[in-house]
Protein backbone atom coordinates (compact mmCIF):
# COMPACT_ATOMS: atom_id res chain seq x y z
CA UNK A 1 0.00 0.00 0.00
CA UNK A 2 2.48 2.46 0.98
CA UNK A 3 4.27 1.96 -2.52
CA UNK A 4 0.67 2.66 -4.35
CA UNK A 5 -0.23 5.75 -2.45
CA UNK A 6 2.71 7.39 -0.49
CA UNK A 7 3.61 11.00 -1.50
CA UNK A 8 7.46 10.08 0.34
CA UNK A 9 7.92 7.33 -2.59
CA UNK A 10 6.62 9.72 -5.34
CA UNK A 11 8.61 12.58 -4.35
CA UNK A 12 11.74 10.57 -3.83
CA UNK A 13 10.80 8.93 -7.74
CA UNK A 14 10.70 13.11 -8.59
CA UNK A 15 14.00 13.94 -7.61
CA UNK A 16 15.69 10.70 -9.08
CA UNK A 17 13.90 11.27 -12.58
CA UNK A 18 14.97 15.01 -12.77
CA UNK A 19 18.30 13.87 -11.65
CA UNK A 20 18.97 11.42 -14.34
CA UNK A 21 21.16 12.69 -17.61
CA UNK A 22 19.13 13.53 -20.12
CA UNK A 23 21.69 13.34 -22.88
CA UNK A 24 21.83 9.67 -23.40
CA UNK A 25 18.81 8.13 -26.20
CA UNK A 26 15.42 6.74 -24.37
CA UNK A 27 16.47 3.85 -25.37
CA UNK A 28 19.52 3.54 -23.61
CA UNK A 29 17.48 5.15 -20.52
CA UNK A 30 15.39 2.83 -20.80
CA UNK A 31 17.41 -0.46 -21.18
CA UNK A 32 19.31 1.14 -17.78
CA UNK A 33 16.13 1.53 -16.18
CA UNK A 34 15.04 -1.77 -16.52
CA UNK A 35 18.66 -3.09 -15.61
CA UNK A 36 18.92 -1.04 -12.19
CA UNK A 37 15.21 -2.32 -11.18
CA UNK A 38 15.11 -5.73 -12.56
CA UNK A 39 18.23 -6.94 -13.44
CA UNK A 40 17.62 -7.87 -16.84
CA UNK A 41 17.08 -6.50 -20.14
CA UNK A 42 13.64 -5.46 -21.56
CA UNK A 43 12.06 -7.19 -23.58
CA UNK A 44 11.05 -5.51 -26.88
CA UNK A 45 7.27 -4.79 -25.85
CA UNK A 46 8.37 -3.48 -22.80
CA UNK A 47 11.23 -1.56 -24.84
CA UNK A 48 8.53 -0.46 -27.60
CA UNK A 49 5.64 0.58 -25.06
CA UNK A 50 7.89 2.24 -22.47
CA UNK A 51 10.00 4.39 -25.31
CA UNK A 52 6.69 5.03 -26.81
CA UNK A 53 5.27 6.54 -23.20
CA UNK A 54 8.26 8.71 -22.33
CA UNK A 55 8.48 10.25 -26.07
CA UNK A 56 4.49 11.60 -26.27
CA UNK A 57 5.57 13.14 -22.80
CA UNK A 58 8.87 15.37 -23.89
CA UNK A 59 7.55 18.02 -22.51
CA UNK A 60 7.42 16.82 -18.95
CA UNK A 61 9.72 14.01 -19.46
CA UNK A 62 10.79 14.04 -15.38
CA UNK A 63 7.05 13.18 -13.94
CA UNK A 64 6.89 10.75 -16.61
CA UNK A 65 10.49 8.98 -16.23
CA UNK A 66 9.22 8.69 -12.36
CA UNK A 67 5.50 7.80 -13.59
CA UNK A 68 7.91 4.80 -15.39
CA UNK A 69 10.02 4.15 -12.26
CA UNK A 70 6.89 4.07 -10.02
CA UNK A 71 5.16 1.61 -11.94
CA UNK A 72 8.15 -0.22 -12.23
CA UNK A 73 8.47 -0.12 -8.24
CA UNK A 74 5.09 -1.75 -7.85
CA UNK A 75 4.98 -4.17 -9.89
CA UNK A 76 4.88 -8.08 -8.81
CA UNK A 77 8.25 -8.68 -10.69
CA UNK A 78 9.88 -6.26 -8.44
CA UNK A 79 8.16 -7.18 -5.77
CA UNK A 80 9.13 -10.65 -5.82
CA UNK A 81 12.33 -9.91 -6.63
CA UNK A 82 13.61 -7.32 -3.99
């Protein structure tokens, strides 16, 4: 529950999102995304829908990066995993 609704998790999501470097491709943020929360690679759906979600947000690419990382956070794969 506290992963779903806490405003400490969202606002910590925040500041790591506007932190990241946003040189590198979406690609490449998002292969490291998936490897720093799941270990593992994405697989091209994931690749595809996540690349897809962050570029029809440009304009406020750090609420969606941590909109990304959140989701990410609560899912059962993570969950199970960490």
């Amino acid at each position: 529950m506290m992963l779903s609704n806490h405003p400490l998790l969202h606002n910590f999501l925040l500041e790591a999102a506007e932190s990241m470097p946003q040189q590198e491709s979406l690609v490449a943020f998002v292969r490291k995304l998936y490897d720093r929360f799941y270990l593992r690679e994405p697989a091209d759906d994931e690749l595809f829908a996540v690349t897809d979600y962050l570029k029809a947000r440009r304009d406020r690419l750090p609420e969606a990066i941590a909109q990304v990382m959140w989701a990410l956070t609560c899912s059962a794969e993570f969950r199970f995993n960490h």
